[in-house]
PDB file of N, CA and C in Angstrom:
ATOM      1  N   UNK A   1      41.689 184.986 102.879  1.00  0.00           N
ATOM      2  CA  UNK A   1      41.807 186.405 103.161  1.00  0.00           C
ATOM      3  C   UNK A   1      41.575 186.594 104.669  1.00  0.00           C
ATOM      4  N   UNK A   2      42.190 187.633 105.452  1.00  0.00           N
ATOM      5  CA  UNK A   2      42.311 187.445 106.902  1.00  0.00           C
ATOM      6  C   UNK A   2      41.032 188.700 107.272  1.00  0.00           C
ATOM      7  N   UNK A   3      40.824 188.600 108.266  1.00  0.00           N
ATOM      8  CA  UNK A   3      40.162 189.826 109.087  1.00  0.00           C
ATOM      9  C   UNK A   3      40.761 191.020 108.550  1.00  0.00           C
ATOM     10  N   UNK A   4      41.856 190.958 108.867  1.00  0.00           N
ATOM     11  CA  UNK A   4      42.283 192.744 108.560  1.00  0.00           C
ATOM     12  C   UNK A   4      42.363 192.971 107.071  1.00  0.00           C
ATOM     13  N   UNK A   5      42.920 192.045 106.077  1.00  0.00           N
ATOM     14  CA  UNK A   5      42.339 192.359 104.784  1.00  0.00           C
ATOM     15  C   UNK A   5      40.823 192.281 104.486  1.00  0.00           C
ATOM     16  N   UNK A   6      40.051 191.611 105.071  1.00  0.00           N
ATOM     17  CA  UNK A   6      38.517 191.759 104.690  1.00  0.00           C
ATOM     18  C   UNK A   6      38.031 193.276 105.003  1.00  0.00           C
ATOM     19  N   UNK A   7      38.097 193.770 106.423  1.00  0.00           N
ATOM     20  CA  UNK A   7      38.363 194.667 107.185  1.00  0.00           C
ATOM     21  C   UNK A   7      38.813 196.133 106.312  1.00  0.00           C
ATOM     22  N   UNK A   8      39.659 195.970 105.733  1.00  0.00           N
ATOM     23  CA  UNK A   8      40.109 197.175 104.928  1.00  0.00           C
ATOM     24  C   UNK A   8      39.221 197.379 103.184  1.00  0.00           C
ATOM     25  N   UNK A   9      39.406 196.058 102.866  1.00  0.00           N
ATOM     26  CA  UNK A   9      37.923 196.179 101.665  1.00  0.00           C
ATOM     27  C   UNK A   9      36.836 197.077 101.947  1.00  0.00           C
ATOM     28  N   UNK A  10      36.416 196.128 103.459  1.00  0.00           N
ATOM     29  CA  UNK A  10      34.534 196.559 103.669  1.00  0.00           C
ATOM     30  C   UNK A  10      34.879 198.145 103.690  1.00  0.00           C
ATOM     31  N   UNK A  11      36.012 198.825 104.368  1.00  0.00           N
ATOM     32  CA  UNK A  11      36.323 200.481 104.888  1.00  0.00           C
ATOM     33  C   UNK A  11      36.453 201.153 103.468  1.00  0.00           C
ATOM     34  N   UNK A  12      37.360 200.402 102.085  1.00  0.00           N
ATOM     35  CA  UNK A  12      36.621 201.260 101.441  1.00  0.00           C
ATOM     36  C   UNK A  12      35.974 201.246 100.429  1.00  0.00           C
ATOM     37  N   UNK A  13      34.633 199.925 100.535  1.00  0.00           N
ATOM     38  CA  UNK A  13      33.601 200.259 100.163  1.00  0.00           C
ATOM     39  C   UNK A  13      32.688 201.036 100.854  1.00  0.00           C
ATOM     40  N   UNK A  14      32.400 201.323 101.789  1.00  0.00           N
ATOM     41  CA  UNK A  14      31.924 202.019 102.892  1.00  0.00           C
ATOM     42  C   UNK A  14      32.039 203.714 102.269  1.00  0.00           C
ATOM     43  N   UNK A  15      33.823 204.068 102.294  1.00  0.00           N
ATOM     44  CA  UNK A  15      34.029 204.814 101.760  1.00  0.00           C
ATOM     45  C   UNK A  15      33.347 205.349 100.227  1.00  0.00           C
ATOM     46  N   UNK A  16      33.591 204.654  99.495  1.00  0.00           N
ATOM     47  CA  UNK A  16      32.607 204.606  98.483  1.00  0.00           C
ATOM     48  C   UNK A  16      31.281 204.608  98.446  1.00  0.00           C
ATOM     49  N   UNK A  17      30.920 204.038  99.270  1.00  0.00           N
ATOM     50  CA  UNK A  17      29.367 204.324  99.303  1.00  0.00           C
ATOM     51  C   UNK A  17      29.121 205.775  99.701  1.00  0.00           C
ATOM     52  N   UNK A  18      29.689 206.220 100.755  1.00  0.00           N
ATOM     53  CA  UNK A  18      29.693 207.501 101.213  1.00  0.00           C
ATOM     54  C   UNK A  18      29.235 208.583 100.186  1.00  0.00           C
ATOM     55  N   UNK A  19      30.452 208.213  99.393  1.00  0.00           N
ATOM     56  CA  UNK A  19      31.124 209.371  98.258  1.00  0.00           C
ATOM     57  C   UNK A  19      29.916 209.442  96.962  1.00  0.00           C
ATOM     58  N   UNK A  20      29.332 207.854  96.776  1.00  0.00           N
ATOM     59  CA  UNK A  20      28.406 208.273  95.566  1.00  0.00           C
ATOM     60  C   UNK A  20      27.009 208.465  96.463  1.00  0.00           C
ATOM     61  N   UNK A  21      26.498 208.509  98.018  1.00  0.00           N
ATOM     62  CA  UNK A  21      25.911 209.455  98.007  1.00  0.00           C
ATOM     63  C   UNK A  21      25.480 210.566  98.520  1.00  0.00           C
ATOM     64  N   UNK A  22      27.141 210.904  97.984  1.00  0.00           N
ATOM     65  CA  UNK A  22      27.125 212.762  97.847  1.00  0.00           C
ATOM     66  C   UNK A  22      27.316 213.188  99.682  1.00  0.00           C
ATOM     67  N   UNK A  23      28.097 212.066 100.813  1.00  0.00           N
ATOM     68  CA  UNK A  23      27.707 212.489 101.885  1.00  0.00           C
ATOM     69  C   UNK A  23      29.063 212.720 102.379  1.00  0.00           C
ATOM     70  N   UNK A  24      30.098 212.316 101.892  1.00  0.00           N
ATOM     71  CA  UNK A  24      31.426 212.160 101.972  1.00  0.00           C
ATOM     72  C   UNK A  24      32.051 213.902 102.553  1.00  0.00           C
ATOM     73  N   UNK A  25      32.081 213.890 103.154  1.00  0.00           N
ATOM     74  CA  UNK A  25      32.425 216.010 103.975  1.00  0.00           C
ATOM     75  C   UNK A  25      33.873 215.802 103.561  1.00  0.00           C
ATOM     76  N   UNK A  26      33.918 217.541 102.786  1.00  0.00           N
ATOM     77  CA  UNK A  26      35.793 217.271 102.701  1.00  0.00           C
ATOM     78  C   UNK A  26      36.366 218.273 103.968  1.00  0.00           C
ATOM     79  N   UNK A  27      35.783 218.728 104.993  1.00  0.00           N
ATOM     80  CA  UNK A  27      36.084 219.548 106.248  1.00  0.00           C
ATOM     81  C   UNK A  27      35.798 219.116 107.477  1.00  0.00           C
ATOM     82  N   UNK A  28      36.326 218.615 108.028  1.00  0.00           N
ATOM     83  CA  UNK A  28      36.604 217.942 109.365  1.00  0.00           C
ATOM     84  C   UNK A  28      35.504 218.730 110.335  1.00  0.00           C
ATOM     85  N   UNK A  29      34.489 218.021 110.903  1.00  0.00           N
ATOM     86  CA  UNK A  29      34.185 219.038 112.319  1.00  0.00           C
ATOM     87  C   UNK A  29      34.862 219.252 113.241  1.00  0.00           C
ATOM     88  N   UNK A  30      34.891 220.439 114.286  1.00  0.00           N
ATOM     89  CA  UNK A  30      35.830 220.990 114.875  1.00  0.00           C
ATOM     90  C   UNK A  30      36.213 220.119 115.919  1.00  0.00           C
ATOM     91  N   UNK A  31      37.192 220.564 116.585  1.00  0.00           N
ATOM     92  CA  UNK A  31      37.790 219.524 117.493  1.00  0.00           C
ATOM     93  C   UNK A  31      36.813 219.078 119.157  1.00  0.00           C
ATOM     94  N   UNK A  32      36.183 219.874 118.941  1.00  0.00           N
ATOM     95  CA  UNK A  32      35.066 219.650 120.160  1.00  0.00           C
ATOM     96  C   UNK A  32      34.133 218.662 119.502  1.00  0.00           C
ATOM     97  N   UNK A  33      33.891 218.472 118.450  1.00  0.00           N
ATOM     98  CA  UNK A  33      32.737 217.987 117.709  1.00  0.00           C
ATOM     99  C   UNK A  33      33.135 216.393 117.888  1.00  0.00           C
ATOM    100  N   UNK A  34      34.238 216.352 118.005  1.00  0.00           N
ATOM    101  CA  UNK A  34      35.314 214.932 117.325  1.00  0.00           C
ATOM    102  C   UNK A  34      35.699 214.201 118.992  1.00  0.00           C
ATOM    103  N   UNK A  35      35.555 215.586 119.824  1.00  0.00           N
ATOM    104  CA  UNK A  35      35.781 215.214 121.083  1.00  0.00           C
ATOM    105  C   UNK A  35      34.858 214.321 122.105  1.00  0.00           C
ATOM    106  N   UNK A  36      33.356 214.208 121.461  1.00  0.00           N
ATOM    107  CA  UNK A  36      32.241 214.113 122.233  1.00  0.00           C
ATOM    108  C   UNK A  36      32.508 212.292 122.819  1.00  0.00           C
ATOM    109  N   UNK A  37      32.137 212.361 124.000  1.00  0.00           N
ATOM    110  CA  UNK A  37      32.480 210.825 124.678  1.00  0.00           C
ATOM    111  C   UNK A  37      30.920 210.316 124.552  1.00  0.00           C
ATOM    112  N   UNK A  38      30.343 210.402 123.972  1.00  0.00           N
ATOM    113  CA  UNK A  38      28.719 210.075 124.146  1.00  0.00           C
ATOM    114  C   UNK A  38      28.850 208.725 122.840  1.00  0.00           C
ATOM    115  N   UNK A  39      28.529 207.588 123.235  1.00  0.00           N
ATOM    116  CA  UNK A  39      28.125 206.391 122.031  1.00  0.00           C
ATOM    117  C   UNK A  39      27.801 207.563 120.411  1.00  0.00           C
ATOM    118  N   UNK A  40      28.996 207.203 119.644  1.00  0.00           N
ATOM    119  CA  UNK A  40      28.305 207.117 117.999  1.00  0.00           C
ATOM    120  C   UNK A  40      28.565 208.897 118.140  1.00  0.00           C
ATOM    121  N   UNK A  41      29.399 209.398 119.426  1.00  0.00           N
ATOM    122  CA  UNK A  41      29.227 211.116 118.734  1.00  0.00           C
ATOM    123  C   UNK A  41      28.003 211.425 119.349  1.00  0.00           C
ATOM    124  N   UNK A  42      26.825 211.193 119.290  1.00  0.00           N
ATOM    125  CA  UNK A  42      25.895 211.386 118.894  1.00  0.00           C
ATOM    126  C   UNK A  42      25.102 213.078 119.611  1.00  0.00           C
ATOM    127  N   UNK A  43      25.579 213.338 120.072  1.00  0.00           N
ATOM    128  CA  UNK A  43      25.382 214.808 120.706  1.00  0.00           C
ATOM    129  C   UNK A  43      25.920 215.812 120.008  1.00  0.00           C
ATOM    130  N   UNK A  44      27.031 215.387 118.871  1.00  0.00           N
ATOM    131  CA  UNK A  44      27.776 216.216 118.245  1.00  0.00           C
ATOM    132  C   UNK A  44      27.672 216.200 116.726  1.00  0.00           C
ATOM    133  N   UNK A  45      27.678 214.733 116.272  1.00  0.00           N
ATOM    134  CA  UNK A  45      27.829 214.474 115.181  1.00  0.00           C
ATOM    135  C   UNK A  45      27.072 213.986 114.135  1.00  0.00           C
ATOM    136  N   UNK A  46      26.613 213.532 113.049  1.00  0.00           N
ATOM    137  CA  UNK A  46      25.510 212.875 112.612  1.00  0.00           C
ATOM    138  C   UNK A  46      26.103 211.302 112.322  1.00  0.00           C
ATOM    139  N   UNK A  47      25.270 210.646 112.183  1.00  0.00           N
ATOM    140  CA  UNK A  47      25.774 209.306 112.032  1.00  0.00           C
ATOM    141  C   UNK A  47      26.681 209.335 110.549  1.00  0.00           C
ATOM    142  N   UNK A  48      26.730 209.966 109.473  1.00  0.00           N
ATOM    143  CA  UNK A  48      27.716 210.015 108.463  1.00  0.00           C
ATOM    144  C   UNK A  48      28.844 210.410 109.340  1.00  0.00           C
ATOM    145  N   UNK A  49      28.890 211.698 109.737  1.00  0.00           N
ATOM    146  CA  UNK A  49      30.316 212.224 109.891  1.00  0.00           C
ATOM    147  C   UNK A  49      30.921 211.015 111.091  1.00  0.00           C
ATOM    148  N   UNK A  50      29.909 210.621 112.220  1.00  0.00           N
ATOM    149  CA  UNK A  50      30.661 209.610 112.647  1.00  0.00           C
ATOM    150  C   UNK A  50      31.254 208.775 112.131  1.00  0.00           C
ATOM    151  N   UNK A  51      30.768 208.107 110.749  1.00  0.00           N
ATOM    152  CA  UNK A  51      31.002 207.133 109.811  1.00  0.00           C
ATOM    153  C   UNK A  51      32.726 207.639 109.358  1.00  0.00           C
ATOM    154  N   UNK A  52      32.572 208.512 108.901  1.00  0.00           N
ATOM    155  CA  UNK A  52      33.472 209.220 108.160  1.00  0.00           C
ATOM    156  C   UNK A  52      35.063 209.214 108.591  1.00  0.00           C
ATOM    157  N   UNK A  53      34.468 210.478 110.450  1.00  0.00           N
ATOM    158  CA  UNK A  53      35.542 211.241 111.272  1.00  0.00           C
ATOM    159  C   UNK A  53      35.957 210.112 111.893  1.00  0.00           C
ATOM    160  N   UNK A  54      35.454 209.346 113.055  1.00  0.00           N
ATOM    161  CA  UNK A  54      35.788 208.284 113.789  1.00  0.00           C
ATOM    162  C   UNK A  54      36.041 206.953 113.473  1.00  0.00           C
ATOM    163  N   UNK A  55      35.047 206.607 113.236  1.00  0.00           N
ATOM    164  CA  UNK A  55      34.829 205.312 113.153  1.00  0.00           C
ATOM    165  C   UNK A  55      35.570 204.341 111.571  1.00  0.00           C
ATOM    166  N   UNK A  56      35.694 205.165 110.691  1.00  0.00           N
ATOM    167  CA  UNK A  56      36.123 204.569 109.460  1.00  0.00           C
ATOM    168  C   UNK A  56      37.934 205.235 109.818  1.00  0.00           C
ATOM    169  N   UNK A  57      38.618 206.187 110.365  1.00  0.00           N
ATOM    170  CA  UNK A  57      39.972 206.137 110.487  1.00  0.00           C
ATOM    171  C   UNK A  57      40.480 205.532 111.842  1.00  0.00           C
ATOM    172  N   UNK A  58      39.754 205.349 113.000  1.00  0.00           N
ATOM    173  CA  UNK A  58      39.688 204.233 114.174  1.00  0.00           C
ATOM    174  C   UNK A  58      40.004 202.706 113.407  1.00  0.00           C
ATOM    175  N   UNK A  59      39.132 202.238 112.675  1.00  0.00           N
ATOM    176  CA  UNK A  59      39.855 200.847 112.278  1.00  0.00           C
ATOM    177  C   UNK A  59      40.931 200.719 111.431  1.00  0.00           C
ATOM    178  N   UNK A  60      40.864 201.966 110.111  1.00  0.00           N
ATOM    179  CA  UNK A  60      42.139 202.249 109.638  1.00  0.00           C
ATOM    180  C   UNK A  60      43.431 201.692 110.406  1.00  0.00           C
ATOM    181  N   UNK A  61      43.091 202.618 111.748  1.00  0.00           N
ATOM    182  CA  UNK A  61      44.575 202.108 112.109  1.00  0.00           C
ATOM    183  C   UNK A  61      44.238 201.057 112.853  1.00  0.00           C
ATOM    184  N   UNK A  62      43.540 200.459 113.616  1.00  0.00           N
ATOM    185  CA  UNK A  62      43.316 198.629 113.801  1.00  0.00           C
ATOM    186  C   UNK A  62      44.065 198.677 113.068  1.00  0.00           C
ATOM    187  N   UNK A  63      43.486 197.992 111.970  1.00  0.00           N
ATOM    188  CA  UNK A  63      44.321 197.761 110.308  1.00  0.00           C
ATOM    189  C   UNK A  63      45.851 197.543 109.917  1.00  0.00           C
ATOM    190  N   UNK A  64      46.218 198.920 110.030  1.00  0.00           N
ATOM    191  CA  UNK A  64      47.286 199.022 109.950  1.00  0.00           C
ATOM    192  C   UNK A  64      48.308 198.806 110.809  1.00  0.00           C
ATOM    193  N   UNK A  65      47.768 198.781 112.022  1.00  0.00           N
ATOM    194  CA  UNK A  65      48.836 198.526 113.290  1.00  0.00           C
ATOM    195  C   UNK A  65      48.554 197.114 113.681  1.00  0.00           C
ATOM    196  N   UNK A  66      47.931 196.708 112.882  1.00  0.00           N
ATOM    197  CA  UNK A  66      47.442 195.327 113.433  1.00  0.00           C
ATOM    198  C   UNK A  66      46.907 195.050 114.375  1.00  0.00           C
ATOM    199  N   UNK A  67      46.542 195.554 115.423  1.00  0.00           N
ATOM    200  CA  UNK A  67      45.638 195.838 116.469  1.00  0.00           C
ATOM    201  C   UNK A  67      44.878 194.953 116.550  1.00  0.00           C
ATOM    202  N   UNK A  68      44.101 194.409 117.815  1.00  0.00           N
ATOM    203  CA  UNK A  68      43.044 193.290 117.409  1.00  0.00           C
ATOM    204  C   UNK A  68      41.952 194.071 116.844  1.00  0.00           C
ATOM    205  N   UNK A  69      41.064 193.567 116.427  1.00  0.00           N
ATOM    206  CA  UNK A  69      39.718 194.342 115.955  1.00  0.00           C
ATOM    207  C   UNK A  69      38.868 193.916 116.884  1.00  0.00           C
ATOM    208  N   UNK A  70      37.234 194.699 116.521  1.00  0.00           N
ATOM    209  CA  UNK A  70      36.782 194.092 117.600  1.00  0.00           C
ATOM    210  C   UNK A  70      36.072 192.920 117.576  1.00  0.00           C
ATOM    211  N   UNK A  71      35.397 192.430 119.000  1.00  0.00           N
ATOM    212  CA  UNK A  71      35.091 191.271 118.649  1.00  0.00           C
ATOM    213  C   UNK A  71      33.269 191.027 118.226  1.00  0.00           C
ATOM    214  N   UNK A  72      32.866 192.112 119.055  1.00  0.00           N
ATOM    215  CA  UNK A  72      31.498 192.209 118.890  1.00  0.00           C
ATOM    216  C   UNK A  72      31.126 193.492 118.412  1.00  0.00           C
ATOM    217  N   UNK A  73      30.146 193.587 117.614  1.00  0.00           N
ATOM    218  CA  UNK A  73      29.659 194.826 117.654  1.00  0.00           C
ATOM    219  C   UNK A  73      28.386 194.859 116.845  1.00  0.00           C
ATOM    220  N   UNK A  74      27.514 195.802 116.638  1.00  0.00           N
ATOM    221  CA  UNK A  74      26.581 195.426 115.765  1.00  0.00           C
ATOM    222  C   UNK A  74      26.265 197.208 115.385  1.00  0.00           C
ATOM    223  N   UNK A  75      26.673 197.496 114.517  1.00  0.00           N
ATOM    224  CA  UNK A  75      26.311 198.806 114.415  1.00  0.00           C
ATOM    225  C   UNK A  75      24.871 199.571 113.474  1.00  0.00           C
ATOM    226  N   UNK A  76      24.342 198.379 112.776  1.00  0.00           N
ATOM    227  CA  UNK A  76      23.467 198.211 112.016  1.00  0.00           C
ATOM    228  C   UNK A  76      21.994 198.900 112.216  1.00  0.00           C
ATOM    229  N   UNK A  77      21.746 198.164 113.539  1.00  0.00           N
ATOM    230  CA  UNK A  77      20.546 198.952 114.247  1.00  0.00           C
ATOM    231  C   UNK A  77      20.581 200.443 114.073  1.00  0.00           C
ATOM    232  N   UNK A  78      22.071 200.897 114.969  1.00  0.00           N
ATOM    233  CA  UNK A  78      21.939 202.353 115.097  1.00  0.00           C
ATOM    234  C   UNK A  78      22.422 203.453 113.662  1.00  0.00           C
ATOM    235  N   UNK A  79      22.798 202.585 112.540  1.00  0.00           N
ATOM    236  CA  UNK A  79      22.579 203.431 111.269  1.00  0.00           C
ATOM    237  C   UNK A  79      21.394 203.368 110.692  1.00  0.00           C
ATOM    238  N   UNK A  80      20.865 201.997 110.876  1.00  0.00           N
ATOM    239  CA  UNK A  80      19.261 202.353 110.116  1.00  0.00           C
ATOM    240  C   UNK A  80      18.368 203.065 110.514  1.00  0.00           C
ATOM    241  N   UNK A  81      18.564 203.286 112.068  1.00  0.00           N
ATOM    242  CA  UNK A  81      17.678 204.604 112.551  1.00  0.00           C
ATOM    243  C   UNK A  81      18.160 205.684 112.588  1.00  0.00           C
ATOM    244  N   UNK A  82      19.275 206.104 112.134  1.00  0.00           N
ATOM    245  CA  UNK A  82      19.945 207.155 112.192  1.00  0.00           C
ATOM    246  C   UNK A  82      20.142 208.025 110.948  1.00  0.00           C
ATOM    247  N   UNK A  83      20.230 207.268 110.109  1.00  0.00           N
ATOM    248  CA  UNK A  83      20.293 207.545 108.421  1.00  0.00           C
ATOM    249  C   UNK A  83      19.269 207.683 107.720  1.00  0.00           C
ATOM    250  N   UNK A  84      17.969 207.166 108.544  1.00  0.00           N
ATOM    251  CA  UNK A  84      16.408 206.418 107.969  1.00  0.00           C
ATOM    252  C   UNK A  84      16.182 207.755 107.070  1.00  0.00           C
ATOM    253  N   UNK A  85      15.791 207.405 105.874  1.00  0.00           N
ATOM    254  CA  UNK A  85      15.439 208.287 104.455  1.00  0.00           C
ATOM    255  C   UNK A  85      16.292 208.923 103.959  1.00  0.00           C
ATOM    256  N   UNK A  86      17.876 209.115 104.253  1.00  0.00           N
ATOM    257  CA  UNK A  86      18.582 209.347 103.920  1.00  0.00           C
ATOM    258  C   UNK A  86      19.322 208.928 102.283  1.00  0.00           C
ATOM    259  N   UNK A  87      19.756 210.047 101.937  1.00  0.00           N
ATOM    260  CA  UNK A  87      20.769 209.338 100.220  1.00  0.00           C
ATOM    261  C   UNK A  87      21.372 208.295 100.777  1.00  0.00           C
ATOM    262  N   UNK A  88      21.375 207.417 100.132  1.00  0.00           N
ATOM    263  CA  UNK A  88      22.524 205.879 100.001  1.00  0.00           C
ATOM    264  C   UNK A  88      22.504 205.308 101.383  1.00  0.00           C
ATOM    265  N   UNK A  89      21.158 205.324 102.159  1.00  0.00           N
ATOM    266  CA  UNK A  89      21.418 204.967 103.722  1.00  0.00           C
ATOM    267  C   UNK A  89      21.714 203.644 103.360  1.00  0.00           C
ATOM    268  N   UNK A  90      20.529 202.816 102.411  1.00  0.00           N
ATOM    269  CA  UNK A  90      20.801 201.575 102.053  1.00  0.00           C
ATOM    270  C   UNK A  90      21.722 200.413 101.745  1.00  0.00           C
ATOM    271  N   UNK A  91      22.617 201.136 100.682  1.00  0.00           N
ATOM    272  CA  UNK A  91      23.887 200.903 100.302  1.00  0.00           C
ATOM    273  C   UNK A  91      25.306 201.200 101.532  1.00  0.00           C
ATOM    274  N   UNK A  92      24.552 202.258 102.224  1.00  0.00           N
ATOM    275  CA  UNK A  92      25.792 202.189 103.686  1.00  0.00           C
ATOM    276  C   UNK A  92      25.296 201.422 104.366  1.00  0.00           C
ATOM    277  N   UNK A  93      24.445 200.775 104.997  1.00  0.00           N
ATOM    278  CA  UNK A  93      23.682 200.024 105.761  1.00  0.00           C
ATOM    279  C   UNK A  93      23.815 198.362 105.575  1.00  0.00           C
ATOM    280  N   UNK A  94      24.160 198.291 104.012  1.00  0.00           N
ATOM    281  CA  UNK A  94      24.491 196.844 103.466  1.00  0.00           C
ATOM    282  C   UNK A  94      26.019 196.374 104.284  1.00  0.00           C
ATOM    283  N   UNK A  95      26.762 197.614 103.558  1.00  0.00           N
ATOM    284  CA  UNK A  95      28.143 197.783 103.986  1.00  0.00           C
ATOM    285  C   UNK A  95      28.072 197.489 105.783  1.00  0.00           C
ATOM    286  N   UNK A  96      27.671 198.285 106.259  1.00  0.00           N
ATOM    287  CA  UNK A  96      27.492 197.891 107.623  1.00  0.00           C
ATOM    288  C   UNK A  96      27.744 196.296 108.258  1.00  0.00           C
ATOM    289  N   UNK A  97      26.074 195.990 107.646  1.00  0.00           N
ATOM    290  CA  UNK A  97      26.049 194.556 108.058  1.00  0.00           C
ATOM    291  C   UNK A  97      27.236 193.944 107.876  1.00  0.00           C
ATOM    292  N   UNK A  98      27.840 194.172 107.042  1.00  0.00           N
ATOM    293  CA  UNK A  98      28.819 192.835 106.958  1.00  0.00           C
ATOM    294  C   UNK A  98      29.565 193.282 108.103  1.00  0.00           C
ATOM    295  N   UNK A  99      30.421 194.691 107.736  1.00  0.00           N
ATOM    296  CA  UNK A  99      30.771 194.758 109.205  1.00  0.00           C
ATOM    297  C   UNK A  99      30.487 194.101 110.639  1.00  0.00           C
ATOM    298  N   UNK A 100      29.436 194.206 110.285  1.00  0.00           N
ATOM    299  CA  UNK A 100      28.902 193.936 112.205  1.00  0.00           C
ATOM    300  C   UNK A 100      29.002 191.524 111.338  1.00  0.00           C
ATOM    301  N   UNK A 101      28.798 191.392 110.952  1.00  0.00           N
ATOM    302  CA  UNK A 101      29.124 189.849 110.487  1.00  0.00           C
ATOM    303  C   UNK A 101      30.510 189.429 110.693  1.00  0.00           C
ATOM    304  N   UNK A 102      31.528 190.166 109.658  1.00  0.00           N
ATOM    305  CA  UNK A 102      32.437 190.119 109.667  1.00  0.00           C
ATOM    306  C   UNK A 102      33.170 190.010 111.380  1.00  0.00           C
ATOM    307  N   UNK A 103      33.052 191.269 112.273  1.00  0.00           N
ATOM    308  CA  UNK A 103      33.862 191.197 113.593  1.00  0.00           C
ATOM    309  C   UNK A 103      32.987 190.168 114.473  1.00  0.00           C
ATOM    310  N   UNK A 104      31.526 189.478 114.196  1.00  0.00           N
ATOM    311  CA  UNK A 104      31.312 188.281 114.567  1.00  0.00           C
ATOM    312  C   UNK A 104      32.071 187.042 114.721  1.00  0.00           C
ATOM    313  N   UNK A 105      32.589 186.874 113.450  1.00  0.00           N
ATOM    314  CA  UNK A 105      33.851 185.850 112.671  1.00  0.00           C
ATOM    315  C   UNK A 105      35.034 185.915 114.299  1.00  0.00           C
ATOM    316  N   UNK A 106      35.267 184.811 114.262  1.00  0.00           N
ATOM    317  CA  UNK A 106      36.486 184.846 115.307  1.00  0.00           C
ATOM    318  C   UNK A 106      37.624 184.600 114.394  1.00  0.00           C
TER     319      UNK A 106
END
């Protein structure tokens, strides 16, 4: 199985995790919200909707356009402090790791 099929699994279990807990938004934040150049949103957004708005339709299209993915990243740190006591932080946080494992993988 290649990167970009592993890649599209982990997005939607991710997705799924979202959805059972209960964090999944069916209304887009506004276009300023989506606009913010700051690491992770984070002036604008909460670490779900980043999950959600950016970052889970950003690799989408990696994905689909075949795009390289990336090569490093570790996003793990900044959901476990970001999500900390949160519904299903755990279960998104699992999902994560692999992520950040997975674009380790050359």
């Amino acid at each position: 199985m290649d990167r970009y099929h592993q890649t599209q699994l982990l997005l939607d279990r991710l997705e799924t995790v979202m959805r059972k807990a209960d964090i999944w938004e069916n209304e887009s934040p506004g276009a300023a919200a989506l606009a913010s150049v700051e690491p992770f949103a984070i002036d604008t957004l909460s670490c779900s909707q980043w999950l959600q708005w950016i970052f889970i339709p950003k690799m989408h299209y990696l994905v689909n356009q075949k795009q390289p993915l990336p090569s490093q990243f570790a996003l793990a740190p900044y959901v476990e402090e970001a999500m900390k006591g949160q519904a299903g932080a755990e279960a998104i946080l699992a999902v994560i790791r692999e992520f950040d494992n997975l674009m380790k993988m050359k």
